[in-house]
PDB file of N, CA and C in Angstrom:
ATOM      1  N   UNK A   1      -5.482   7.328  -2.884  1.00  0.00           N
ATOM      2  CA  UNK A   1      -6.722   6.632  -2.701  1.00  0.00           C
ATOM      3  C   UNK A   1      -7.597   7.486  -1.806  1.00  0.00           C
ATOM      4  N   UNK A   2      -8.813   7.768  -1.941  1.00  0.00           N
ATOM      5  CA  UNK A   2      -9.657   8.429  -1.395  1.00  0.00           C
ATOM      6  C   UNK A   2     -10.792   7.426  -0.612  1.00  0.00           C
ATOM      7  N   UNK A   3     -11.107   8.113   0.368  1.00  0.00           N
ATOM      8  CA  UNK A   3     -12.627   6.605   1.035  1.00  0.00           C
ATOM      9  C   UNK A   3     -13.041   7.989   1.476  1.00  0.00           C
ATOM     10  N   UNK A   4     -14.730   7.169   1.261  1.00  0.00           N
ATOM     11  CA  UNK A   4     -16.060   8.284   1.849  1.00  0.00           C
ATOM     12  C   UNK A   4     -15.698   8.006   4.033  1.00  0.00           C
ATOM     13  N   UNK A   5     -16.762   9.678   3.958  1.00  0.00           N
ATOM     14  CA  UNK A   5     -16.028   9.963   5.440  1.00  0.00           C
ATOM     15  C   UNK A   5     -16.829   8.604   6.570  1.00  0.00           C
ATOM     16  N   UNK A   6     -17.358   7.713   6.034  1.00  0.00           N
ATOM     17  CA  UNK A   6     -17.682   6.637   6.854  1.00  0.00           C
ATOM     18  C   UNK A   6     -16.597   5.604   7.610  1.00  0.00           C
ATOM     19  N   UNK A   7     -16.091   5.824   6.072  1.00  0.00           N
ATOM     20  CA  UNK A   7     -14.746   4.805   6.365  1.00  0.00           C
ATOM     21  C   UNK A   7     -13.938   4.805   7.447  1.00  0.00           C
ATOM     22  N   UNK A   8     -13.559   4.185   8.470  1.00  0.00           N
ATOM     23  CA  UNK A   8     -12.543   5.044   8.757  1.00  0.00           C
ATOM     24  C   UNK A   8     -11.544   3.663   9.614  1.00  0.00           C
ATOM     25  N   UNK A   9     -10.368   4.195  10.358  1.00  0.00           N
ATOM     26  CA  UNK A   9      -9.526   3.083  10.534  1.00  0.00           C
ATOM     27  C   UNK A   9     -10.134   2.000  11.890  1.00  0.00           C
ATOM     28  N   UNK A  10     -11.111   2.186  11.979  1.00  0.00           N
ATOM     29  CA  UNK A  10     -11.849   0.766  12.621  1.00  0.00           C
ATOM     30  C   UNK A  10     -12.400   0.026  11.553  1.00  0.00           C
ATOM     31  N   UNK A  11     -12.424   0.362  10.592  1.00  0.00           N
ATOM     32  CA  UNK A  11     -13.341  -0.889   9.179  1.00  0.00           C
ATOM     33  C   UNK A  11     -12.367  -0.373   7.826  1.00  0.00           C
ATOM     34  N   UNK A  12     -11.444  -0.961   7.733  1.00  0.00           N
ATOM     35  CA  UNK A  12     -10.664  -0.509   6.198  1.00  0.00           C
ATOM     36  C   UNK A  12     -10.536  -1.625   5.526  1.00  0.00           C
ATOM     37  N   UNK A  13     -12.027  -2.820   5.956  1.00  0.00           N
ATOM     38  CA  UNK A  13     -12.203  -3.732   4.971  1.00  0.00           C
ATOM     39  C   UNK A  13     -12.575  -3.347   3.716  1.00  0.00           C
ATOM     40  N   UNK A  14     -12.054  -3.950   2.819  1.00  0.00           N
ATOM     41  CA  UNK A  14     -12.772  -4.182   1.201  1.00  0.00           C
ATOM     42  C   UNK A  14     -11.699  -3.800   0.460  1.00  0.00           C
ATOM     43  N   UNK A  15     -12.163  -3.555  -0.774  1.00  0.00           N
ATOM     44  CA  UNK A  15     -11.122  -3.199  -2.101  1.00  0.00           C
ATOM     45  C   UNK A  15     -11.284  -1.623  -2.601  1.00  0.00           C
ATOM     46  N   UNK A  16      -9.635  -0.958  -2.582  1.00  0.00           N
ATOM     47  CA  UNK A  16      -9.862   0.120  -2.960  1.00  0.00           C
ATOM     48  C   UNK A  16      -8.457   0.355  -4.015  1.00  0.00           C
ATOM     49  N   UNK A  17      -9.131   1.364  -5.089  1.00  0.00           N
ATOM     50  CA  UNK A  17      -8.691   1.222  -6.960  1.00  0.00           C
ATOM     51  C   UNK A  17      -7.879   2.926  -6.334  1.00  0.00           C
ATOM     52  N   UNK A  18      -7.101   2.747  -6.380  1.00  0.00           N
ATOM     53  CA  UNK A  18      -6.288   4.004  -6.911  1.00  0.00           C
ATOM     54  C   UNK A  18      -6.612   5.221  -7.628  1.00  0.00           C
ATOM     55  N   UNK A  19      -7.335   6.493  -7.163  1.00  0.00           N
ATOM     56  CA  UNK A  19      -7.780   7.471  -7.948  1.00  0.00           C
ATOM     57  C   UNK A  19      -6.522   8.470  -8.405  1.00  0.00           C
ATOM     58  N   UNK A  20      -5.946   8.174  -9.770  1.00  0.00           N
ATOM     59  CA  UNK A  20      -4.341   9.122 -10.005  1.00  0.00           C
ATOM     60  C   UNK A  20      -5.038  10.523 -10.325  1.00  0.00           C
ATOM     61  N   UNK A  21      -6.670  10.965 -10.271  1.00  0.00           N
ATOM     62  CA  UNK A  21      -7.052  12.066 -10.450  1.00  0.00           C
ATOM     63  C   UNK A  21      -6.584  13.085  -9.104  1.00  0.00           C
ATOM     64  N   UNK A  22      -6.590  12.311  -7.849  1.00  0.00           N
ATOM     65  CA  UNK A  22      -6.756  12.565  -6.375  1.00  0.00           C
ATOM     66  C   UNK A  22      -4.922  12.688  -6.073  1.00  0.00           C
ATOM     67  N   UNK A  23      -4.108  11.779  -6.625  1.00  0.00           N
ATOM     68  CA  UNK A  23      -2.783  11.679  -6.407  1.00  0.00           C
ATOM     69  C   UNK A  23      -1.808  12.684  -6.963  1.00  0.00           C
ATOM     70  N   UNK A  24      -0.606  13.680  -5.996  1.00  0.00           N
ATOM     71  CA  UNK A  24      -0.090  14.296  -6.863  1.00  0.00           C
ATOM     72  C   UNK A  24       1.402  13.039  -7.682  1.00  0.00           C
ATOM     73  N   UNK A  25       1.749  13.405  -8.909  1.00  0.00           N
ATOM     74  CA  UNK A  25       2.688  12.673  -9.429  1.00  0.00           C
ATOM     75  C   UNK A  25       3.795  11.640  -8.497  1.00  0.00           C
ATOM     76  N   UNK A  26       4.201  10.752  -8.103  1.00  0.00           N
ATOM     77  CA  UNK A  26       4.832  10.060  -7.214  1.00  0.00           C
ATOM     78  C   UNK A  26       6.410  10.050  -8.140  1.00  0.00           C
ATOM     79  N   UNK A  27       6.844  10.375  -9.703  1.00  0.00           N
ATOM     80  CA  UNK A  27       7.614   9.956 -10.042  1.00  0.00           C
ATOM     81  C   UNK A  27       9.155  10.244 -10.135  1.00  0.00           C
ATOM     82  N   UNK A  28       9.027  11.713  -8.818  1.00  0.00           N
ATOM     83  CA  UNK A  28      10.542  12.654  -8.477  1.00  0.00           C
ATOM     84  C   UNK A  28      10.237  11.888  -7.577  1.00  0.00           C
ATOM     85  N   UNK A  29       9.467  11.285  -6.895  1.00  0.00           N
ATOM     86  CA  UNK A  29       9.629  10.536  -5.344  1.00  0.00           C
ATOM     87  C   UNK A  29      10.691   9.188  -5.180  1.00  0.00           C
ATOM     88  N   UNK A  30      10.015   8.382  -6.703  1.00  0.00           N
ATOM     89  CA  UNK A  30      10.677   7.421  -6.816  1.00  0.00           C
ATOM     90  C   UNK A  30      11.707   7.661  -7.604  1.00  0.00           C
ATOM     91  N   UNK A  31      12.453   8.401  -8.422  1.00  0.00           N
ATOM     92  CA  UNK A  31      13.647   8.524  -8.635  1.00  0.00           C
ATOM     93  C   UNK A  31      14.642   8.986  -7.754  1.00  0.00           C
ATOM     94  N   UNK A  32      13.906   9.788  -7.075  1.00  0.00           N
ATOM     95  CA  UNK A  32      15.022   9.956  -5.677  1.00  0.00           C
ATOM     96  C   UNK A  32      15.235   8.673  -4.594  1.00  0.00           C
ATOM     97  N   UNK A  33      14.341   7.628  -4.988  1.00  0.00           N
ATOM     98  CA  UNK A  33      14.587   6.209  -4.204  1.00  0.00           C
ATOM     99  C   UNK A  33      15.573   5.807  -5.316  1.00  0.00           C
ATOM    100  N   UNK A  34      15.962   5.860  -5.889  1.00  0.00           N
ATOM    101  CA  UNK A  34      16.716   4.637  -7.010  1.00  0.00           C
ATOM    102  C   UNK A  34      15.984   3.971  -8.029  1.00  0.00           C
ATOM    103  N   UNK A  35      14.555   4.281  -8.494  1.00  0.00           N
ATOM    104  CA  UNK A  35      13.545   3.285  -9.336  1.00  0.00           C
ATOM    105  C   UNK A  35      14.227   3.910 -10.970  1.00  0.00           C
ATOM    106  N   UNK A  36      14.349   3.169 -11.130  1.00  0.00           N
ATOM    107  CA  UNK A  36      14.828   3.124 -12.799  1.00  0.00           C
ATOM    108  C   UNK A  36      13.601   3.271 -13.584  1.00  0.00           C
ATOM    109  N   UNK A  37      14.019   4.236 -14.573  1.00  0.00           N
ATOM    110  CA  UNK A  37      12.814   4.958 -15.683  1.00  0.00           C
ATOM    111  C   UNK A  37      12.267   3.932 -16.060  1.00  0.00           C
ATOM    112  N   UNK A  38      12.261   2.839 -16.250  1.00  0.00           N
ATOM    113  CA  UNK A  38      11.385   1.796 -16.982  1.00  0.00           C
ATOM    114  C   UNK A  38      10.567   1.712 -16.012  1.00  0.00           C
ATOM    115  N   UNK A  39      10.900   0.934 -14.609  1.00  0.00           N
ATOM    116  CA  UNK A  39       9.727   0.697 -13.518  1.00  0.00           C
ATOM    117  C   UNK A  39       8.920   1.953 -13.322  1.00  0.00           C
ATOM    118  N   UNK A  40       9.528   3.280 -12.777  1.00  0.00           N
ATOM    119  CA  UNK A  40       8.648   4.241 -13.248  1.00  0.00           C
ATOM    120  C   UNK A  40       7.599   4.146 -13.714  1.00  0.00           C
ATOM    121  N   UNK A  41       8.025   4.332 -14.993  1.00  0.00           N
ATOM    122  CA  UNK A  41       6.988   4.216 -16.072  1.00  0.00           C
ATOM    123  C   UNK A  41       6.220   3.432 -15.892  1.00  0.00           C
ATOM    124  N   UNK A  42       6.611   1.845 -16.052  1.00  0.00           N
ATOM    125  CA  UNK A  42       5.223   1.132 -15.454  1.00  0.00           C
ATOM    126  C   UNK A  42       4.383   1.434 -14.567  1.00  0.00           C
ATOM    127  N   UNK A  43       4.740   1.905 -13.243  1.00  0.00           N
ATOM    128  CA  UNK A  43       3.933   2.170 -12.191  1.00  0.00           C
ATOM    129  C   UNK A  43       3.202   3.340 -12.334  1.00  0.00           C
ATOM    130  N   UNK A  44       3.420   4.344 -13.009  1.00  0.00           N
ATOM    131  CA  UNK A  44       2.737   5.453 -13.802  1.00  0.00           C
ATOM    132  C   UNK A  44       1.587   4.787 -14.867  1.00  0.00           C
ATOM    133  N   UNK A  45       1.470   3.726 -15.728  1.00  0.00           N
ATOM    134  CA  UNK A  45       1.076   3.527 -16.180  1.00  0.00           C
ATOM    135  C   UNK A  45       0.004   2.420 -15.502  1.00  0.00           C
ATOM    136  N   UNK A  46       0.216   2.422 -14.431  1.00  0.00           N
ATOM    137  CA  UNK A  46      -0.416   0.992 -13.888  1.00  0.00           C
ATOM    138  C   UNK A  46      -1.577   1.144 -12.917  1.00  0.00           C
ATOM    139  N   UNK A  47      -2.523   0.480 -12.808  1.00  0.00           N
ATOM    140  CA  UNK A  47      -3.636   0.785 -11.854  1.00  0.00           C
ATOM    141  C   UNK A  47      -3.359   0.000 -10.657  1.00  0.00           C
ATOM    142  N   UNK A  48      -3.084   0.751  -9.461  1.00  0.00           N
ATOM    143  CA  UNK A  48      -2.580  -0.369  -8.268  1.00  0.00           C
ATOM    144  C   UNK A  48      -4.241  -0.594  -7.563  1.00  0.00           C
ATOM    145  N   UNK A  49      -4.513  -1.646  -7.224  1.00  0.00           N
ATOM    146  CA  UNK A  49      -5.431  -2.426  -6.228  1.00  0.00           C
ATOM    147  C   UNK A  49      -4.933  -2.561  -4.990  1.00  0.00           C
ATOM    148  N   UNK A  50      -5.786  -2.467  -3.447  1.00  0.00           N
ATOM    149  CA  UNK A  50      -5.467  -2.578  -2.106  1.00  0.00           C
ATOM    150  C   UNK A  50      -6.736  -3.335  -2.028  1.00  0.00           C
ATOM    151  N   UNK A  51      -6.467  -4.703  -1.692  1.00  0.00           N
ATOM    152  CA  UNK A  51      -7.726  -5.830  -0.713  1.00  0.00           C
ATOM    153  C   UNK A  51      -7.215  -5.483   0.699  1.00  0.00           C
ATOM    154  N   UNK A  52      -7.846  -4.756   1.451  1.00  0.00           N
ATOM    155  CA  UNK A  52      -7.669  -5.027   2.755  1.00  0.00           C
ATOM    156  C   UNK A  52      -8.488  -5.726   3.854  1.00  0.00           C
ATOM    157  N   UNK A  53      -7.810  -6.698   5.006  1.00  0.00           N
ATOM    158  CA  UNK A  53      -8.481  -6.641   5.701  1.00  0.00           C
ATOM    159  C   UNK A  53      -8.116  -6.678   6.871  1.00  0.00           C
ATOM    160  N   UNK A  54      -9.128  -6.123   7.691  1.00  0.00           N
ATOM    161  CA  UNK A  54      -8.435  -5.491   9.238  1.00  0.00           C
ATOM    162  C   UNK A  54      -9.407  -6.880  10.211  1.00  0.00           C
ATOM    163  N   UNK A  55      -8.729  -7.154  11.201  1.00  0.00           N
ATOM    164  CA  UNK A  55      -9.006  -7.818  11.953  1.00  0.00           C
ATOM    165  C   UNK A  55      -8.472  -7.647  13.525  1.00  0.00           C
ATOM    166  N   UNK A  56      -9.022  -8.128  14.889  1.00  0.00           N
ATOM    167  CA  UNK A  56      -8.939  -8.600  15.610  1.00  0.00           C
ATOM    168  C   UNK A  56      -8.314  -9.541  15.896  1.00  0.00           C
ATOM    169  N   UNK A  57      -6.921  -9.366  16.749  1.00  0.00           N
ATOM    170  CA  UNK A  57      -5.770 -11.252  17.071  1.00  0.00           C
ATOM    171  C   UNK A  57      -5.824 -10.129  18.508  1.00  0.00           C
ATOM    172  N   UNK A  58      -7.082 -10.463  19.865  1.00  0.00           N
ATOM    173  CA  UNK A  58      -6.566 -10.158  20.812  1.00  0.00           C
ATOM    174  C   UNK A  58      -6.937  -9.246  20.948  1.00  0.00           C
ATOM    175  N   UNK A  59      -6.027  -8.241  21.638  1.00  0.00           N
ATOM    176  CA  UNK A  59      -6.236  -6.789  21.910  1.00  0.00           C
ATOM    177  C   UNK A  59      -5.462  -6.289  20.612  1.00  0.00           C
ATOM    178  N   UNK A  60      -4.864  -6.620  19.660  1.00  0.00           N
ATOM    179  CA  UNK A  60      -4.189  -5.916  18.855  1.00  0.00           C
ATOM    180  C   UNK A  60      -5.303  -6.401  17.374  1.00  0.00           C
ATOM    181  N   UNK A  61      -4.912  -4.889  16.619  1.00  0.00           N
ATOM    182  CA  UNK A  61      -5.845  -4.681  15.469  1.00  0.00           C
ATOM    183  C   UNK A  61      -4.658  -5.087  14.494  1.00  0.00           C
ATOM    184  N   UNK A  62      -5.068  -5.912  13.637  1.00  0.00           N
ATOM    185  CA  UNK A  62      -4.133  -6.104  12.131  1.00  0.00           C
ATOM    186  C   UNK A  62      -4.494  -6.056  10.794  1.00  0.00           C
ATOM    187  N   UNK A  63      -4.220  -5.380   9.891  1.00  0.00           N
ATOM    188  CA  UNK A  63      -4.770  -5.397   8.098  1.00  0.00           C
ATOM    189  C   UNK A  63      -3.840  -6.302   7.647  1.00  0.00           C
ATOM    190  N   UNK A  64      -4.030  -6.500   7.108  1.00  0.00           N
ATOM    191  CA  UNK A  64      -3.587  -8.017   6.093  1.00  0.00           C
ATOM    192  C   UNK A  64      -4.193  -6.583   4.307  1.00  0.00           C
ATOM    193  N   UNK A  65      -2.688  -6.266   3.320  1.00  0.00           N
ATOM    194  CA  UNK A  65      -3.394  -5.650   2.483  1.00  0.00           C
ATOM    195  C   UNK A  65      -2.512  -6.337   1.233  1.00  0.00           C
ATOM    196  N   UNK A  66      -3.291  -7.020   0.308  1.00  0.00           N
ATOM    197  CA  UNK A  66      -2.668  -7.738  -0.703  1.00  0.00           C
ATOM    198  C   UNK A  66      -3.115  -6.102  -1.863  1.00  0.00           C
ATOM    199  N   UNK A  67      -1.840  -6.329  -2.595  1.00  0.00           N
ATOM    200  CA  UNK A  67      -1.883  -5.462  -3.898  1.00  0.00           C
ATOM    201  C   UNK A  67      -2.123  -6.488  -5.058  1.00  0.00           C
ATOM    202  N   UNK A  68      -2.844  -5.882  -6.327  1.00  0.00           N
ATOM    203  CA  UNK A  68      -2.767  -6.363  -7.250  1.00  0.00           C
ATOM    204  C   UNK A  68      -2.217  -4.914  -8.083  1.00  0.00           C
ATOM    205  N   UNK A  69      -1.826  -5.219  -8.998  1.00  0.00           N
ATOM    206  CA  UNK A  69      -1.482  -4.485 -10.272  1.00  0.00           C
ATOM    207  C   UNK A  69      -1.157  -4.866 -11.677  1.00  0.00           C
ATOM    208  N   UNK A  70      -2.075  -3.519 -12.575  1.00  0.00           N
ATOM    209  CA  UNK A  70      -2.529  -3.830 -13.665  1.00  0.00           C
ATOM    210  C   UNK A  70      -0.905  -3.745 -14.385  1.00  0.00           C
ATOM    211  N   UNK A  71      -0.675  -4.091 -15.852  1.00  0.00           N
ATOM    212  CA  UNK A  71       0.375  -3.621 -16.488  1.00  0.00           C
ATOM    213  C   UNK A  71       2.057  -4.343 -16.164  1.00  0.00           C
ATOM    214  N   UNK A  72       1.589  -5.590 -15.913  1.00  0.00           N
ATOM    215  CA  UNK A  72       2.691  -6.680 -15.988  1.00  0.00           C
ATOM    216  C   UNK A  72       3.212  -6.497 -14.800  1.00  0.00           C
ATOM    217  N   UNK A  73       2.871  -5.574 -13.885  1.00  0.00           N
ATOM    218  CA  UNK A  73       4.050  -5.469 -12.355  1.00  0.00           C
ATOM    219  C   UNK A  73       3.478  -6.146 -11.487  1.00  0.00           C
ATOM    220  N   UNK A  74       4.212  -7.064 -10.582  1.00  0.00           N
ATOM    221  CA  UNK A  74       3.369  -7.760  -9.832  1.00  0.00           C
ATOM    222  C   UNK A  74       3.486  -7.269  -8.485  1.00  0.00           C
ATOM    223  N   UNK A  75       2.023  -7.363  -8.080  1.00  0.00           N
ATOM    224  CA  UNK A  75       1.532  -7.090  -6.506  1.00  0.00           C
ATOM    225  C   UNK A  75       2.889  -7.909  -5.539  1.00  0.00           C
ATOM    226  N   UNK A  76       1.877  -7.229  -4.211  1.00  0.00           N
ATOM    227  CA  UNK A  76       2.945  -7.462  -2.957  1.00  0.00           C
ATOM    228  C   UNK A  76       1.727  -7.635  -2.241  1.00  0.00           C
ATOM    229  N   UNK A  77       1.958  -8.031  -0.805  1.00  0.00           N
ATOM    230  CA  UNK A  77       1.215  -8.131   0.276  1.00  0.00           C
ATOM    231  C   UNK A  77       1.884  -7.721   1.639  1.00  0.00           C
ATOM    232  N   UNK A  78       1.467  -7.208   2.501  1.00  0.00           N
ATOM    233  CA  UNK A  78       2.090  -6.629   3.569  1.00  0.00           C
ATOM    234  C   UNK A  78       0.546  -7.382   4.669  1.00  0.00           C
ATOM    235  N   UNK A  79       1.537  -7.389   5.740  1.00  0.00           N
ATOM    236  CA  UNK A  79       0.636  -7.507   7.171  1.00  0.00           C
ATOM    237  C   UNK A  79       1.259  -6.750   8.185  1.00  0.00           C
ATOM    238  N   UNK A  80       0.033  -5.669   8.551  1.00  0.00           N
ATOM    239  CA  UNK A  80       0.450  -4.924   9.499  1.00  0.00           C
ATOM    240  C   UNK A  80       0.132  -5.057  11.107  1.00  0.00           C
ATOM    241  N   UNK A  81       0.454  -4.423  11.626  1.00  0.00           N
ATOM    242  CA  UNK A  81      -0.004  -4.508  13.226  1.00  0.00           C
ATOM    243  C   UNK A  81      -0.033  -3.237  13.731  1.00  0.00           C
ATOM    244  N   UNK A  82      -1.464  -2.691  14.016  1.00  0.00           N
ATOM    245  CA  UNK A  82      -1.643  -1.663  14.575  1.00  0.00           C
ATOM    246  C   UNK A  82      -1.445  -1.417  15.738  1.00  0.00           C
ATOM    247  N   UNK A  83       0.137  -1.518  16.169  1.00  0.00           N
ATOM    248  CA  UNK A  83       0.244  -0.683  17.833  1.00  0.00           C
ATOM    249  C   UNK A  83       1.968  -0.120  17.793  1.00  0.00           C
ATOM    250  N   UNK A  84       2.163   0.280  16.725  1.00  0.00           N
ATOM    251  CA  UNK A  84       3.230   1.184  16.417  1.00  0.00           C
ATOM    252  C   UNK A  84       4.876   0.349  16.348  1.00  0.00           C
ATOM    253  N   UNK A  85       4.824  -0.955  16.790  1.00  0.00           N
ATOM    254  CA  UNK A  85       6.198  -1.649  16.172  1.00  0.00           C
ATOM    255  C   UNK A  85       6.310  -1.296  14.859  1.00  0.00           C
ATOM    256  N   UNK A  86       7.726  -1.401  14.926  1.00  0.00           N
ATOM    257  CA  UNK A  86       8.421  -1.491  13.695  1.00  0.00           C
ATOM    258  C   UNK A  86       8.416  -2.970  12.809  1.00  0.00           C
ATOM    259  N   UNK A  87       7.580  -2.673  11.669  1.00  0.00           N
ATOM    260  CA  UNK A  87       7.300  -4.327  11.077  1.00  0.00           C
ATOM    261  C   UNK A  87       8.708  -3.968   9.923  1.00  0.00           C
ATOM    262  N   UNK A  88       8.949  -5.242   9.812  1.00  0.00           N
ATOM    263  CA  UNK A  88       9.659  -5.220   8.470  1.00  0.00           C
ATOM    264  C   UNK A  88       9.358  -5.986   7.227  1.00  0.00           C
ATOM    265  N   UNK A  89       9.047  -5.253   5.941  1.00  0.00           N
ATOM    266  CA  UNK A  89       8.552  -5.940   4.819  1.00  0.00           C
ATOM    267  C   UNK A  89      10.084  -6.141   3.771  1.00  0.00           C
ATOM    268  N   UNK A  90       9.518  -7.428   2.598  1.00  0.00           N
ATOM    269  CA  UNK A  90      10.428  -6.817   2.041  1.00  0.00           C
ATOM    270  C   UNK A  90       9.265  -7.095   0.719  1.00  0.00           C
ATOM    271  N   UNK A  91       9.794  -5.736  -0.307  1.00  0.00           N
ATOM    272  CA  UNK A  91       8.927  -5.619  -1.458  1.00  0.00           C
ATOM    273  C   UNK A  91      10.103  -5.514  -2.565  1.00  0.00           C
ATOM    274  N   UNK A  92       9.055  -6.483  -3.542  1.00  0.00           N
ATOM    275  CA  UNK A  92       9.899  -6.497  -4.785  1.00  0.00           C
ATOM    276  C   UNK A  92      10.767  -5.434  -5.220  1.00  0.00           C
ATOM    277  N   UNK A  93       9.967  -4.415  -5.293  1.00  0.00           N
ATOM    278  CA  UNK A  93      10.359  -2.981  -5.906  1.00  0.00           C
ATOM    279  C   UNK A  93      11.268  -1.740  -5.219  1.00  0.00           C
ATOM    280  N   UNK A  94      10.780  -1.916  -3.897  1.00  0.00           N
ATOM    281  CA  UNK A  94      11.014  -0.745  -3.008  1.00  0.00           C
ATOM    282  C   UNK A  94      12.642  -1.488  -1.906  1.00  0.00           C
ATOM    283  N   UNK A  95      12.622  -2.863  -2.043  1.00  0.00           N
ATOM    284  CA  UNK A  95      13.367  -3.937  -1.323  1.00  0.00           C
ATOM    285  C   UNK A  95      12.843  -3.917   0.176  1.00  0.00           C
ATOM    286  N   UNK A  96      14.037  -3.688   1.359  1.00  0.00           N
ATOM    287  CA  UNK A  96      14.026  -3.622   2.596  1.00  0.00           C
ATOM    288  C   UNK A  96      13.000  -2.467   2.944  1.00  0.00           C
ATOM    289  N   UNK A  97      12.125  -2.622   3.994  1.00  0.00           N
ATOM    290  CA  UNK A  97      11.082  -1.726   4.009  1.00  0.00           C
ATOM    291  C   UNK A  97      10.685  -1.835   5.421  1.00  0.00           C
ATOM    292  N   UNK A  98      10.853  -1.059   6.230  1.00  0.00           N
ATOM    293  CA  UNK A  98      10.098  -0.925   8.056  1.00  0.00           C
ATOM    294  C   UNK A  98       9.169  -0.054   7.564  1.00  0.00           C
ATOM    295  N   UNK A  99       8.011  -0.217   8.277  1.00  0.00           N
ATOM    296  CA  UNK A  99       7.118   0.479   8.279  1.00  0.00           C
ATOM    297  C   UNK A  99       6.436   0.677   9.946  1.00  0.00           C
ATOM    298  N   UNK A 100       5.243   1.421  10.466  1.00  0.00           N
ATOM    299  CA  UNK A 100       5.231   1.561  11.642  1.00  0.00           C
ATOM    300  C   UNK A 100       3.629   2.259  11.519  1.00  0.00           C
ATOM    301  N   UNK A 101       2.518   1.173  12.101  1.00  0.00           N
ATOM    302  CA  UNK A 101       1.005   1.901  12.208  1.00  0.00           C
ATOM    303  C   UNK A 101       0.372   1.930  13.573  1.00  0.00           C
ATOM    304  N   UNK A 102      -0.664   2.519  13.859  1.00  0.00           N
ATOM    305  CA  UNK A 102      -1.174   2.595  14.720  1.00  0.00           C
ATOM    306  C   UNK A 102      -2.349   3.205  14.344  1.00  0.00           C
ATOM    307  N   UNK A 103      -3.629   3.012  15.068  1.00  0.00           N
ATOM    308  CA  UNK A 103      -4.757   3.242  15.105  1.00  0.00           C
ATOM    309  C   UNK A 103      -5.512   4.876  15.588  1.00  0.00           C
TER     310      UNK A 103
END
């Protein structure tokens, strides 16, 4: 995903479409996770969507980023917290998932 140089991680409100022109191939990435050639394929074939939105709880910054996706696979949603904990998601596809952001 690409954003103009305005953007930046104080405002990563709105909706952003997946440019696979901009992306190199992801699909040795995910076979070395365990994704089976069918899901693959779908996700190769699929246009992923990011709604994000970043907000204020306090002194701490949080995105809230729902996925949609085209091609029968269904989205996920994650909520993050920008001050470097370890969050834990769990996603359909990928399963058990820590992740870790900061501003």
């Amino acid at each position: 995903m690409s954003a103009p140089p305005e953007v930046t991680v104080e405002d990563l409100n709105g909706t952003w479409v997946m440019d696979k022109t901009l992306s190199n191939d992801p699909d040795s990435v995910f076979k070395l996770q365990g994704l089976s050639w069918i899901t693959r394929t779908a996700i190769s074939l699929a246009t992923i969507t990011l709604h994000a939105t970043e907000y204020k709880d306090g002194d701490l910054v949080r995105i809230d980023i729902a996925q949609t996706v085209t091609g029968g696979l269904q989205g996920t949603t994650e909520h993050r917290k920008l001050d470097w904990s370890v969050n834990d998601h769990t996603d359909h596809i990928f399963g058990s998932v820590k992740g870790q952001s900061d501003s």
